[in-house]
Protein backbone atom coordinates (compact mmCIF):
# COMPACT_ATOMS: atom_id res chain seq x y z
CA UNK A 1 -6.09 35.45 0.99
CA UNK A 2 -4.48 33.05 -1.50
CA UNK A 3 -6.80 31.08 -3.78
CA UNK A 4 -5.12 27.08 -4.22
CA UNK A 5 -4.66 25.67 -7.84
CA UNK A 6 -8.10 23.94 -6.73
CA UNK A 7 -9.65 26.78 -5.93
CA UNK A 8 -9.77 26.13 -2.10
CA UNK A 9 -8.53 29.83 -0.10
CA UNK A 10 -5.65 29.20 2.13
CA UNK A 11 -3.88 31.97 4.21
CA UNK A 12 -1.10 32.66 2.39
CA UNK A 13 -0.57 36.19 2.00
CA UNK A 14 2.20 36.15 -0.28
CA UNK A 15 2.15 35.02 -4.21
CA UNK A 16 5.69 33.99 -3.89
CA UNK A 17 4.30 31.20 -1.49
CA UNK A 18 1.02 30.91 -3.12
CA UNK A 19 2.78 29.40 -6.62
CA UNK A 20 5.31 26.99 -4.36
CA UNK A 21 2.16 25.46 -2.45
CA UNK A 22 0.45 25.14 -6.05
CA UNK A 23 3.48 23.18 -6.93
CA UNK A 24 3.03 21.28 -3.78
CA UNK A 25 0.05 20.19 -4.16
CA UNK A 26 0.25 19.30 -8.19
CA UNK A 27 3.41 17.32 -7.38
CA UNK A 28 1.47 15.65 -4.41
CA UNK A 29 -0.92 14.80 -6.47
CA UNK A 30 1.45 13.07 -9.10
CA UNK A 31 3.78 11.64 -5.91
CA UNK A 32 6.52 13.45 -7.66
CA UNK A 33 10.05 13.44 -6.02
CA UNK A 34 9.63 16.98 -5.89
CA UNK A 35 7.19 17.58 -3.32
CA UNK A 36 8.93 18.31 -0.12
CA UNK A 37 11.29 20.62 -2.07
CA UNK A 38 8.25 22.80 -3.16
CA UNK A 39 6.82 22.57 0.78
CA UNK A 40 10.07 23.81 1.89
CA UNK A 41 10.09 26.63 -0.54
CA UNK A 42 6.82 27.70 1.18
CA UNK A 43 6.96 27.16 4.66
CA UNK A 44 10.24 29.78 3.80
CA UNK A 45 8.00 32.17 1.95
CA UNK A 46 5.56 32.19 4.77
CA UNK A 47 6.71 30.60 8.03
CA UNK A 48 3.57 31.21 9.71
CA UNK A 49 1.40 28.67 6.89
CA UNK A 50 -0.49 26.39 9.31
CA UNK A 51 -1.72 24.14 7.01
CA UNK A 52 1.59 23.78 5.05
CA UNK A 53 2.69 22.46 8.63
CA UNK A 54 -0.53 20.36 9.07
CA UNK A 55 0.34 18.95 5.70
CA UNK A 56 3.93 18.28 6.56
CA UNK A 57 2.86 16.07 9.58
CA UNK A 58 0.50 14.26 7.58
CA UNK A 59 3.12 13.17 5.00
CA UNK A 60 5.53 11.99 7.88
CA UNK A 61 3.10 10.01 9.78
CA UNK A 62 2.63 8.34 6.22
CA UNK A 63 5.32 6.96 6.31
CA UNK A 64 5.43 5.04 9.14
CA UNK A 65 8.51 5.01 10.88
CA UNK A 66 8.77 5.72 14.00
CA UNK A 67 11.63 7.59 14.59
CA UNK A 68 9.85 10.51 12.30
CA UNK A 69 7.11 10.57 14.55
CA UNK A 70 8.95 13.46 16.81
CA UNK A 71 9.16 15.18 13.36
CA UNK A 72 5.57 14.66 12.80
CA UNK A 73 4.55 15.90 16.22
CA UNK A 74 6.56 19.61 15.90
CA UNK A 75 4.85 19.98 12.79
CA UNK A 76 1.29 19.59 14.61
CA UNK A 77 2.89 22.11 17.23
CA UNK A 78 4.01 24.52 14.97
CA UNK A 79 0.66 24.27 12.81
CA UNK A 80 -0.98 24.71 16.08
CA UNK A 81 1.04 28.10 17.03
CA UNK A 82 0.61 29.45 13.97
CA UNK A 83 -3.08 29.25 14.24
CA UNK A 84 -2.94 30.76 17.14
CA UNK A 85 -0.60 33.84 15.95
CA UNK A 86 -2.84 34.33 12.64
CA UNK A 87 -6.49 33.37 12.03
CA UNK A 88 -6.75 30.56 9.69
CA UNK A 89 -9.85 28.88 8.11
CA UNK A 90 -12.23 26.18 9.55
CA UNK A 91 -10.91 24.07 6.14
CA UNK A 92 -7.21 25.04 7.48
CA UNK A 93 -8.32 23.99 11.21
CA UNK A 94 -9.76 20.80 10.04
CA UNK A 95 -6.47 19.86 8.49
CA UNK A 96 -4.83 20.25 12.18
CA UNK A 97 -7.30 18.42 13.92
CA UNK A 98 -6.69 15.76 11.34
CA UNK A 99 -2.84 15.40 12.01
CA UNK A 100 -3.72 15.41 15.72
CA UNK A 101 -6.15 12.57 15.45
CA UNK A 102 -3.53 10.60 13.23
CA UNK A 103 -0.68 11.47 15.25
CA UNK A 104 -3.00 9.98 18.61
CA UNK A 105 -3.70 6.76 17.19
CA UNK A 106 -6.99 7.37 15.43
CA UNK A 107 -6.68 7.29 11.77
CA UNK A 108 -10.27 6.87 11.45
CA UNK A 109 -11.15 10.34 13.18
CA UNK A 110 -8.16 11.72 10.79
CA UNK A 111 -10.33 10.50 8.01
CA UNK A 112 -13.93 12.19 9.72
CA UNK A 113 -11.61 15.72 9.68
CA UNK A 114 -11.30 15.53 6.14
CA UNK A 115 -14.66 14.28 5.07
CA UNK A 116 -15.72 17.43 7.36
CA UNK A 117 -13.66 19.69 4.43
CA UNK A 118 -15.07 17.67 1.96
CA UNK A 119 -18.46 18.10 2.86
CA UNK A 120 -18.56 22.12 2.38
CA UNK A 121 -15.15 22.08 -0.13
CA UNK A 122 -16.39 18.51 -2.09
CA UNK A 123 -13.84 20.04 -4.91
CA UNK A 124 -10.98 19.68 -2.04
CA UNK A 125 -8.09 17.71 -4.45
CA UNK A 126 -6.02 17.78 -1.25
CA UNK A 127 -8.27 16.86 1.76
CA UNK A 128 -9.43 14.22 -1.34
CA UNK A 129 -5.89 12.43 -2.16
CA UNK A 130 -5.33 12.81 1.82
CA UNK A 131 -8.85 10.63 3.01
CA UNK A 132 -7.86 8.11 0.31
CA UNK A 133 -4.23 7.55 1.42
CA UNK A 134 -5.07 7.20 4.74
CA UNK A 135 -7.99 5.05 4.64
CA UNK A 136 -4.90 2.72 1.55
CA UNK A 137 -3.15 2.04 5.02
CA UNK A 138 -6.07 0.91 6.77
CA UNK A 139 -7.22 -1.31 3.55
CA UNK A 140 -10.83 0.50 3.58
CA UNK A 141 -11.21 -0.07 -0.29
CA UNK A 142 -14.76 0.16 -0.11
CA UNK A 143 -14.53 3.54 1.92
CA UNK A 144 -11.89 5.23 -0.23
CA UNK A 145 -14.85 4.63 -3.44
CA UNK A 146 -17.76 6.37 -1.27
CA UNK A 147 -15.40 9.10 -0.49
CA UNK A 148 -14.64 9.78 -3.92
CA UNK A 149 -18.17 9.35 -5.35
CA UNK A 150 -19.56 11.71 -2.58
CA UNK A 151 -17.42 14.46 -4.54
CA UNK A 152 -17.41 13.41 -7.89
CA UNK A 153 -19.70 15.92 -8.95
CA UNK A 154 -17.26 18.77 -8.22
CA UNK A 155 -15.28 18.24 -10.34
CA UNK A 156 -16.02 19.15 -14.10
CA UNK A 157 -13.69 19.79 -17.34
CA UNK A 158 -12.08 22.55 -15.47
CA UNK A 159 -10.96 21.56 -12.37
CA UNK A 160 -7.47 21.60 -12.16
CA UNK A 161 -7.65 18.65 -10.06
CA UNK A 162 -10.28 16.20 -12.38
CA UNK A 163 -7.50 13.60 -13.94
CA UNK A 164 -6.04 12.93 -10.53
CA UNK A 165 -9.09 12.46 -8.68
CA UNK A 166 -10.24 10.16 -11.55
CA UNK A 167 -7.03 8.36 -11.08
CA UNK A 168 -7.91 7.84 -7.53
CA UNK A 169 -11.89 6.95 -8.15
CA UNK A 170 -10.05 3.72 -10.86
CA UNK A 171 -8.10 2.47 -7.74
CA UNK A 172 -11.34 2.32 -5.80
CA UNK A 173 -13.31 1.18 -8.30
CA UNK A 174 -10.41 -1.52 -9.50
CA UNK A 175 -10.29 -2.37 -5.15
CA UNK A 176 -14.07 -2.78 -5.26
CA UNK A 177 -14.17 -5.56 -8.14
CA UNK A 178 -15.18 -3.13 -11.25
CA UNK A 179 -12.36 -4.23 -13.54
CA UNK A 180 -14.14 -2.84 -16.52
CA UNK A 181 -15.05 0.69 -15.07
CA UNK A 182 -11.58 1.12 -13.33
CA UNK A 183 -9.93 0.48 -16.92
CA UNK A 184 -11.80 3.15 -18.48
CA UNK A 185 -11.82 5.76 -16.32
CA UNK A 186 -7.94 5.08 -15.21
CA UNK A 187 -7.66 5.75 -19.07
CA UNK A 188 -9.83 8.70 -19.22
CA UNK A 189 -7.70 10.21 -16.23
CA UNK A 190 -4.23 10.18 -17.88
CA UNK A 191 -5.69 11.87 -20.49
CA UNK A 192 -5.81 14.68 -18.39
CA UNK A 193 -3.17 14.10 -16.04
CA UNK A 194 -0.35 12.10 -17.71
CA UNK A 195 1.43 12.69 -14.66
CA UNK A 196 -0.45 10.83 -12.70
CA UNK A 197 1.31 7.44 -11.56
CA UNK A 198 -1.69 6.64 -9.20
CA UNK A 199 -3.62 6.61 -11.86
CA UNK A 200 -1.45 4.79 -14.32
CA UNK A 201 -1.12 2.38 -11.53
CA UNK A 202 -4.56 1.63 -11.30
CA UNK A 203 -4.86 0.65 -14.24
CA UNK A 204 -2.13 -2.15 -13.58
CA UNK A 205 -3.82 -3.52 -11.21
CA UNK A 206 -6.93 -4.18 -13.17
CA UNK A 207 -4.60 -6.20 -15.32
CA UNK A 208 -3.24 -8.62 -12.30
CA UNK A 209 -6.71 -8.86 -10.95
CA UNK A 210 -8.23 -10.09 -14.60
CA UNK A 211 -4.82 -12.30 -14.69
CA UNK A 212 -3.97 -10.28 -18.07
CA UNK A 213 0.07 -10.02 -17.46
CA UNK A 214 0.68 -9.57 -21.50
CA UNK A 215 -1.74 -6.77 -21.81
CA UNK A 216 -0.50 -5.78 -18.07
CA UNK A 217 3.31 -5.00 -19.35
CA UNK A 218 1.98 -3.99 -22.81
CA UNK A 219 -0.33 -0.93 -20.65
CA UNK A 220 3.30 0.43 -18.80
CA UNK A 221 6.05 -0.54 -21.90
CA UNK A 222 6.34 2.91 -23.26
CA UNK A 223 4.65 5.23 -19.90
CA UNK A 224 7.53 4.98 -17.82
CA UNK A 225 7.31 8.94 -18.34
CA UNK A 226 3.99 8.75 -16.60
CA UNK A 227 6.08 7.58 -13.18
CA UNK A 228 10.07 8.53 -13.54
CA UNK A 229 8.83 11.65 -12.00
CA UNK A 230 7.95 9.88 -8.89
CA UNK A 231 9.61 9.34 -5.33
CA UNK A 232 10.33 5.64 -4.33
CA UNK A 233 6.47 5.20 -5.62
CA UNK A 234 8.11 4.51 -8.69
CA UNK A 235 9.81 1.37 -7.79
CA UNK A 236 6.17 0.06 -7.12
CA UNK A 237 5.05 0.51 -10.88
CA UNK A 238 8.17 -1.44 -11.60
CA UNK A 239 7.33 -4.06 -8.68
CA UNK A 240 3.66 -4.34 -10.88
CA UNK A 241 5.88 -5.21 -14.43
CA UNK A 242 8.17 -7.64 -12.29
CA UNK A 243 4.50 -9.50 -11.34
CA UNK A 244 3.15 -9.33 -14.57
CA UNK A 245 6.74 -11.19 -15.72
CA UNK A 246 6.51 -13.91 -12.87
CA UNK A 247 3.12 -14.53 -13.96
CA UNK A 248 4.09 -15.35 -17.57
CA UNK A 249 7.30 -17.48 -16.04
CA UNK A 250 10.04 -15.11 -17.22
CA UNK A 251 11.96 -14.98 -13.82
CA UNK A 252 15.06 -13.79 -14.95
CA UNK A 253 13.31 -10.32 -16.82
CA UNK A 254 11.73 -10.26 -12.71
CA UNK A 255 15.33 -10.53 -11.37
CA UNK A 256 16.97 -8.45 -13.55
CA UNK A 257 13.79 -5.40 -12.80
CA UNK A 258 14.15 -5.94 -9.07
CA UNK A 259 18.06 -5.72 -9.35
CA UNK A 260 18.07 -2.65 -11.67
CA UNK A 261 14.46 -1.03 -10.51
CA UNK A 262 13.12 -2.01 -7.69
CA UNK A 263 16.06 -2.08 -5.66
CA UNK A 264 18.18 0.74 -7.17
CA UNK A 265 18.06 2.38 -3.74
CA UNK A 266 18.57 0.11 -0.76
CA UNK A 267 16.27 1.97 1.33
CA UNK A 268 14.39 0.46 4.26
CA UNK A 269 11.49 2.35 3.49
CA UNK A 270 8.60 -0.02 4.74
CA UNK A 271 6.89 0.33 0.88
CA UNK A 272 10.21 -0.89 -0.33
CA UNK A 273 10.69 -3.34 2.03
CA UNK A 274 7.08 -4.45 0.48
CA UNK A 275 7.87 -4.40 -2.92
CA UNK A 276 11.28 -6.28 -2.36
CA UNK A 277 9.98 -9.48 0.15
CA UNK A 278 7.00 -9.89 -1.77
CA UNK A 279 8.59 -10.35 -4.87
CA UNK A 280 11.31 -12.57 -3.81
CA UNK A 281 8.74 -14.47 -1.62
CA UNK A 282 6.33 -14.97 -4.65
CA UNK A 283 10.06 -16.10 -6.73
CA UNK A 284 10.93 -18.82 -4.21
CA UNK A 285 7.33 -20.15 -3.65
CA UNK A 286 7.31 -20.94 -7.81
CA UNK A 287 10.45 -22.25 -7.41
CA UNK A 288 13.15 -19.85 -8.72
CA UNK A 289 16.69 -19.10 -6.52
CA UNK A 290 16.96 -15.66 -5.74
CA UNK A 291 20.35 -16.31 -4.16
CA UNK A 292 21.53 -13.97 -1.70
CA UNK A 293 19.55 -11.38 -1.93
CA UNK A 294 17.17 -11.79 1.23
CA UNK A 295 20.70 -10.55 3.12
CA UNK A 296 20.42 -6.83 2.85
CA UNK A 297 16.63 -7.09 3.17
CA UNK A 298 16.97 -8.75 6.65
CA UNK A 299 19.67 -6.24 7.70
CA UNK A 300 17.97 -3.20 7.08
CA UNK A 301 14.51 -4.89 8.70
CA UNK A 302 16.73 -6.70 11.74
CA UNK A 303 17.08 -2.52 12.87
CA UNK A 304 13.01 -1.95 12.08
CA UNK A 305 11.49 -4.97 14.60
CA UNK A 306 10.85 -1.66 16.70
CA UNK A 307 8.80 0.26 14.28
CA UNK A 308 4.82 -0.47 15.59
CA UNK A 309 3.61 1.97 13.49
CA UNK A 310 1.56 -0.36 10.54
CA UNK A 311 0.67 -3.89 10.68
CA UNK A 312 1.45 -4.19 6.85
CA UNK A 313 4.76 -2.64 7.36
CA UNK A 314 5.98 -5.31 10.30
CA UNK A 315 4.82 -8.45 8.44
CA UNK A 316 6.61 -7.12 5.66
CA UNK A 317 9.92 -7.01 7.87
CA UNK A 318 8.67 -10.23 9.08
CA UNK A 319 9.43 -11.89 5.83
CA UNK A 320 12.70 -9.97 5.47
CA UNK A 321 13.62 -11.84 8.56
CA UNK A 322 12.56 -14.96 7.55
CA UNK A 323 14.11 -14.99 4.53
CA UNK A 324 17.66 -13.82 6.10
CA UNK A 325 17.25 -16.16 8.50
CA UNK A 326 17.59 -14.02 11.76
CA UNK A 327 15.89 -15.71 14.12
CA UNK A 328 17.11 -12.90 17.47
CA UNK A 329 15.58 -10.76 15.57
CA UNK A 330 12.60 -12.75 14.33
CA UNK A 331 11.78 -13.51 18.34
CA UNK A 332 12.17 -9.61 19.10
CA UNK A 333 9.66 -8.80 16.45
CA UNK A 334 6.87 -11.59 17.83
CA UNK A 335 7.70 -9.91 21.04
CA UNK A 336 6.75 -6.57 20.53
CA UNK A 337 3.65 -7.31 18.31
CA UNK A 338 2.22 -9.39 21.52
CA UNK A 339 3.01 -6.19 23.20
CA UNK A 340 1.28 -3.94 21.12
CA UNK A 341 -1.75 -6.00 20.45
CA UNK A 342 -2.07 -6.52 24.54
CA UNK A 343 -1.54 -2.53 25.08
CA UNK A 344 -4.20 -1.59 22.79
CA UNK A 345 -3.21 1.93 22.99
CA UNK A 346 -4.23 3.32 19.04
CA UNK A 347 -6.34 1.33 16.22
CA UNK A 348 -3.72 0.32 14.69
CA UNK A 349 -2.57 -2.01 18.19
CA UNK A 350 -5.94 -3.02 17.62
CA UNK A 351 -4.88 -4.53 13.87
CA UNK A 352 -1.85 -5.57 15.39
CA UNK A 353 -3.72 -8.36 17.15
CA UNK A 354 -6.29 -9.33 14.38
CA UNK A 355 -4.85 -10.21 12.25
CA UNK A 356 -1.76 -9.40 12.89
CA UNK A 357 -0.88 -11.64 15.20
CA UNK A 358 -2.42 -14.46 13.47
CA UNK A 359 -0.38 -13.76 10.55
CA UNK A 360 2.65 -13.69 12.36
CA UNK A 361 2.90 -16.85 13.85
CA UNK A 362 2.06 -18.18 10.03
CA UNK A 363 4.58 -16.39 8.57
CA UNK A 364 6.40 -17.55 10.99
CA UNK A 365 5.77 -21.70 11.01
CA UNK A 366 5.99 -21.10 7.26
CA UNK A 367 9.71 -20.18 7.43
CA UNK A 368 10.45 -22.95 9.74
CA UNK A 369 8.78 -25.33 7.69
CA UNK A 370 6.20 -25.95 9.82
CA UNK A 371 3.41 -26.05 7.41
CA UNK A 372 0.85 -27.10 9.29
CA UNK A 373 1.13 -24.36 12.20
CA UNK A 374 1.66 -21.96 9.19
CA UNK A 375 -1.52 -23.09 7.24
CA UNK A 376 -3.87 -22.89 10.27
CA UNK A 377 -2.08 -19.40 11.52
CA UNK A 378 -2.54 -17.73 8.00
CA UNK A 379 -6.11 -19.67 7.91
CA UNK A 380 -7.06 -17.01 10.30
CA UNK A 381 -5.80 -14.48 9.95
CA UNK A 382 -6.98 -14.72 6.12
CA UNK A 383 -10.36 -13.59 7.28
CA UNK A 384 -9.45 -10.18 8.40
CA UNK A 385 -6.29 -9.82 5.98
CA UNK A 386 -7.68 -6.63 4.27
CA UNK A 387 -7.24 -5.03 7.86
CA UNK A 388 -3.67 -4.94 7.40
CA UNK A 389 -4.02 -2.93 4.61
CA UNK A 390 -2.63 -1.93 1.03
CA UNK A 391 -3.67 -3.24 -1.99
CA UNK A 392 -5.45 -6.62 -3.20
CA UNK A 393 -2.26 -7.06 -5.15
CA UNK A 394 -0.09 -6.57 -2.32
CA UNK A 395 -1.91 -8.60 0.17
CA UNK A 396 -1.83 -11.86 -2.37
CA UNK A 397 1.78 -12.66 -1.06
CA UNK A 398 -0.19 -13.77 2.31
CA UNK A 399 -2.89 -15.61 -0.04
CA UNK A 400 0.08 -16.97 -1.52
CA UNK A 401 1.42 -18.27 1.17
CA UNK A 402 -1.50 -19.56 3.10
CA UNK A 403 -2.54 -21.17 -0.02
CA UNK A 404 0.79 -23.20 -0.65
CA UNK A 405 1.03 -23.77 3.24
CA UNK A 406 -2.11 -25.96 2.97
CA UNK A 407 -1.04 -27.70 -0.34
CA UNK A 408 2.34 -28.45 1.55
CA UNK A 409 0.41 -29.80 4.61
CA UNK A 410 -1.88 -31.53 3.18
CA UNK A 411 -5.23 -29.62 3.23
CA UNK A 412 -6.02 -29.78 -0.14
CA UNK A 413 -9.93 -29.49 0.07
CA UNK A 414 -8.89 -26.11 2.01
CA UNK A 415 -6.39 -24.79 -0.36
CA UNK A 416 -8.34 -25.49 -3.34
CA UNK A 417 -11.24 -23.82 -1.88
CA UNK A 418 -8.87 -20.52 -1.16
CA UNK A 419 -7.73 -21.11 -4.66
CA UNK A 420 -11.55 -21.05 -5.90
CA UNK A 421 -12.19 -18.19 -3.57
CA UNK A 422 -8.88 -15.92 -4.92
CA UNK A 423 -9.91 -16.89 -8.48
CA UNK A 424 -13.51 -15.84 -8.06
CA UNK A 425 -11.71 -12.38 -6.94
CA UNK A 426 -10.21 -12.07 -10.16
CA UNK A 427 -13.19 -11.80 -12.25
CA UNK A 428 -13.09 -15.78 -12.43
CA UNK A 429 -9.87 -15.74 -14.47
CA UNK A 430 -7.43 -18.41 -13.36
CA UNK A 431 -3.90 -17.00 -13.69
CA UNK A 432 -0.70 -18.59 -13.91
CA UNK A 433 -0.22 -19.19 -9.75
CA UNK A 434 -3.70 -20.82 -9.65
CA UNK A 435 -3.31 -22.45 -12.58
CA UNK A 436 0.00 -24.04 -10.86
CA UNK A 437 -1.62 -24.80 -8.00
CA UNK A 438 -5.14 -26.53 -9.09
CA UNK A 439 -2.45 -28.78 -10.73
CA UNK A 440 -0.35 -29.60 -7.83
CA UNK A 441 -3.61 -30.32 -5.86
CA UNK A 442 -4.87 -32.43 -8.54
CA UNK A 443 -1.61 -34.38 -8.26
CA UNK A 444 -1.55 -34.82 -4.39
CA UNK A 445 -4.99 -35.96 -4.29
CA UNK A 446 -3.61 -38.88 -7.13
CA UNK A 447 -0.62 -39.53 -5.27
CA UNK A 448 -2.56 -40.15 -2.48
CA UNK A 449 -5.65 -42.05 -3.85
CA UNK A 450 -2.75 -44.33 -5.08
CA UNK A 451 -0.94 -44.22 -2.08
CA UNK A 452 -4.42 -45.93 -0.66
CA UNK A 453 -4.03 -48.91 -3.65
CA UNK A 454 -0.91 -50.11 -2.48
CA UNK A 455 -1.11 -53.15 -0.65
CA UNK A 456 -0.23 -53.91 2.80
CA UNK A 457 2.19 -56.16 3.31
C-alpha cells in the first residue's frame, strides 16, 4: 500500500503511480494547469486506482457542464468496478460514494462523504480542498470555515499539506467577515506554499471587501508567479486586479487586463463566462463603453441556455445574453429554468427556483430597461443570493445591479438602505461604487424635493 504526500494510504501498488498521484494532488492543491496530465499518468500506471477515478469524476462534475456529465458518470463506473476487482479502503470508498451523491443531485450528501474521511483522516488535504470546493458552489461560506477548523489541528509544521489548507481556512475566514485574520493567515500560508493561488487569492479579496483597491493591486503586482502556474483559475486573479482598477476609475488599465488576461482564451467555461460579464457589467453600470465585446460572450452562452447544472453559472450566461442582445435565446434560457425549478429533481433545481428564478426575471427587466420589474425581481431574490453561490466578490455584480435598478426607478430609501447594508459588509468602508451611488441618491432626492417647489401653473 502506497502512503499519499499527506500521509493518507491509497491502493496503489506501484511507486511509479504513487509519485504521479503525489503530483496530482500537490498540483490540485495549487489548481495548476498540470493536474489532469499527472492523473492521466496514473490512472496509466495503475488502471485499476479507484479513487484516482473517484477523483476524476469529482473534477468533471466541477465544472458544470453538462455535456461532461457522461464523462463524469464512467468515471463513477469505473471507480466502482475497480473496487469491486481489488479491495480498496473505507477512505477510498467514501470518495465513491461522494461522486455518486454529486453525480445524483445531492451535493450536500457529497459533502457528508467527505466529512466522514475527515473525521478519522482530519489531516485529509484532499477530501479537505474537495468539501470546500463543493460547498464554494453552493455559497456555504460559513460551512467551508467549520470544516476547516474541525481539522485544523492536524496539521502542524510538517504536513506537507499546512500552507494550502491555510490558504483555504483565509477564504473562509475572509467569506465569514474576519478581514483581519484572513490577511494574516493568507500571508502566513504563502509562506509555505507560494504556489498556492487560492491562497494568494484570498488575500485579494480581503482587499475588495475593506474597499482597499491600492493596497489590493499593490498585494498581486509582483506574485503573478504565485498563479501563472494555474489553469483558467488564473484569469480570476487577473479578474480581482481588473476590480481593484475599476474601483480606483482607471477603466482603460480594466479593458486592456480583460483584453490581454482575462480573455486570452475565449473559452465558455462557466468561471470565465463569470469573470468576463461581470466585469463588463460592473464597466457599463459606471458608465464606461465596452464596445463590442458582449458579442462573443453571447455566442458562446446562446449554445449554453441548456446547461442546468449551477444556478451561478446560468445567470452568468444570462447576462451574456443580455448584453448581446439575443433575446431567442434569452426566452429559451427563462424557459428551461421554470422547468428545472418546477421538476425539482436535485438541490440544485431547488436553487434554481429561489433565487434563481427571482433573479432571472431581474436580470432580465434590467436589460430591457424595465427598472422597476428589475428592482423588485432582484429585491428578492437578494435575500437568498448567497444560494447561488461563489464568492461575496462575485455575487456583488447582482448587488450591483439591484442596487442601481432601484436608484434608476426611483426607490431611493431602498437602494440606499442596500447601499448601507453592502457597506456594513465591508467592514463599514464605503468604496468607490457606494461612494458613487450615496451621491446619485443624494442628488435624486434634491432633484425631486425641487421638483416639489415648482409651481403649478
Amino acid at each position: 500500500m502506497y502512503q499519499d504526500v499527506f500521509g493518507q494510504d491509497t491502493s496503489l501498488k506501484t511507486r511509479a503511480a504513487g509519485e504521479s498521484w503525489d503530483q496530482t494532488l500537490l498540483a490540485f492543491m495549487a489548481h495548476g494547469a498540470s493536474t489532469p496530465t499527472h492523473l492521466v499518468a496514473t490512472l496509466d500506471a495503475e488502471p485499476d486506482f479507484a479513487l484516482g477515478y473517484a477523483v476524476k469524476g469529482m473534477f468533471y462534475t466541477l465544472l458544470g457542464r453538462s455535456e461532461l456529465i457522461p464523462t463524469a458518470q464512467e468515471a463513477l463506473g469505473l471507480a466502482e468496478a475497480s473496487a469491486m476487482a481489488s479491495p480498496v479502503t473505507a477512505r477510498e470508498q467514501s470518495f465513491i460514494s461522494a461522486l455518486k451523491a454529486f453525480l445524483g443531485g445531492k451535493p450536500s450528501v457529497a459533502i457528508e462523504h467527505l466529512e466522514d474521511v475527515l473525521k478519522i483522516h482530519p489531516g485529509d488535504t484532499l477530501a479537505m480542498k474537495l468539501s470546500h470546493a463543493i460547498r464554494f458552489v453552493l455559497g456555504d461560506g460559513a460551512g467551508m470555515r467549520r470544516s476547516i477548523e474541525r481539522v485544523m489541528h492536524a496539521y502542524g509544521p510538517d504536513h506537507v499539506g499546512r500552507g494550502y489548507m491555510m490558504g483555504c481556512h483565509a477564504f473562509t475566514l475572509e467569506e465569514t467577515g474576519e478581514y483581519g485574520r484572513a490577511e494574516t493567515v493568507g500571508r502566513m500560508g504563502l509562506t509555505i506554499s507560494p504556489d498556492d493561488a487560492w491562497g494568494l487569492h484570498a488575500v485579494a479579496h480581503v482587499f475588495d471587501m475593506t474597499a482597499n483597491a491600492k493596497g489590493g493591486i499593490d498585494w498581486l503586482t509582483g506574485r503573478e508567479a504565485a498563479w501563472s502556474h494555474c489553469n483558467n483559475f488564473r484569469y480570476h486573479v487577473w479578474w480581482h486586479k481588473a476590480l481593484m482598477h475599476l474601483d480606483l476609475g482607471e477603466a482603460d488599465t480594466v479593458l486592456a487586463l480583460y483584453d490581454t488576461e482575462i480573455r486570452q482564451d475565449k473559452t465558455d467555461d462557466y468561471r470565465d463566462i463569470s469573470n468576463a460579464t461581470s466585469l463588463l457589467s460592473r464597466l457599463e453600470l459606471d458608465g464606461y463603453d465596452v464596445g463590442d465585446r458582449w458579442e462573443e460572450l453571447a455566442e458562446l452562452s446562446a449554445n449554453r441556455t441548456e446547461d442546468g447544472q449551477l444556478i451561478f453559472a446560468d445567470l452568468h450566461y444570462l447576462l451574456a445574453l443580455i448584453g448581446g442582445e439575443r433575446k431567442d435565446a434569452i426566452t429559451k434560457m427563462m424557459g428551461r429554468l421554470h422547468r428545472d425549478a418546477k421538476a425539482k429533481a436535485s438541490e440544485m433545481d431547488a436553487r434554481m427556483e429561489t433565487p434563481g428564478l427571482s433573479a432571472a426575471a431581474g436580470l432580465e427587466a434590467f436589460g430591457e430597461s424595465d427598472f422597476k420589474t428589475a428592482f423588485l425581481n432582484l429585491a428578492r431574490a437578494r435575500r437568498t443570493m448567497q444560494l447561488a453561490g461563489g464568492s461575496h466578490a462575485q455575487r456583488d455584480v447582482f448587488e450591483r445591479l439591484t442596487i442601481d435598478a432601484g436608484i434608476r426607478a426611483g426607490f431611493l430609501d431602498e437602494a440606499e438602505t442596500f447601499l448601507r447594508e453592502r457597506t456594513a459588509k465591508r467592514a463599514g468602508k464605503e468604496d468607490g461604487y457606494a461612494s458613487a451611488r450615496m451621491s446619485l441618491i443624494s442628488e435624486g432626492r434634491d432633484a425631486a424635493g425641487c421638483a416639489d417647489r415648482v409651481p403649478a401653473e
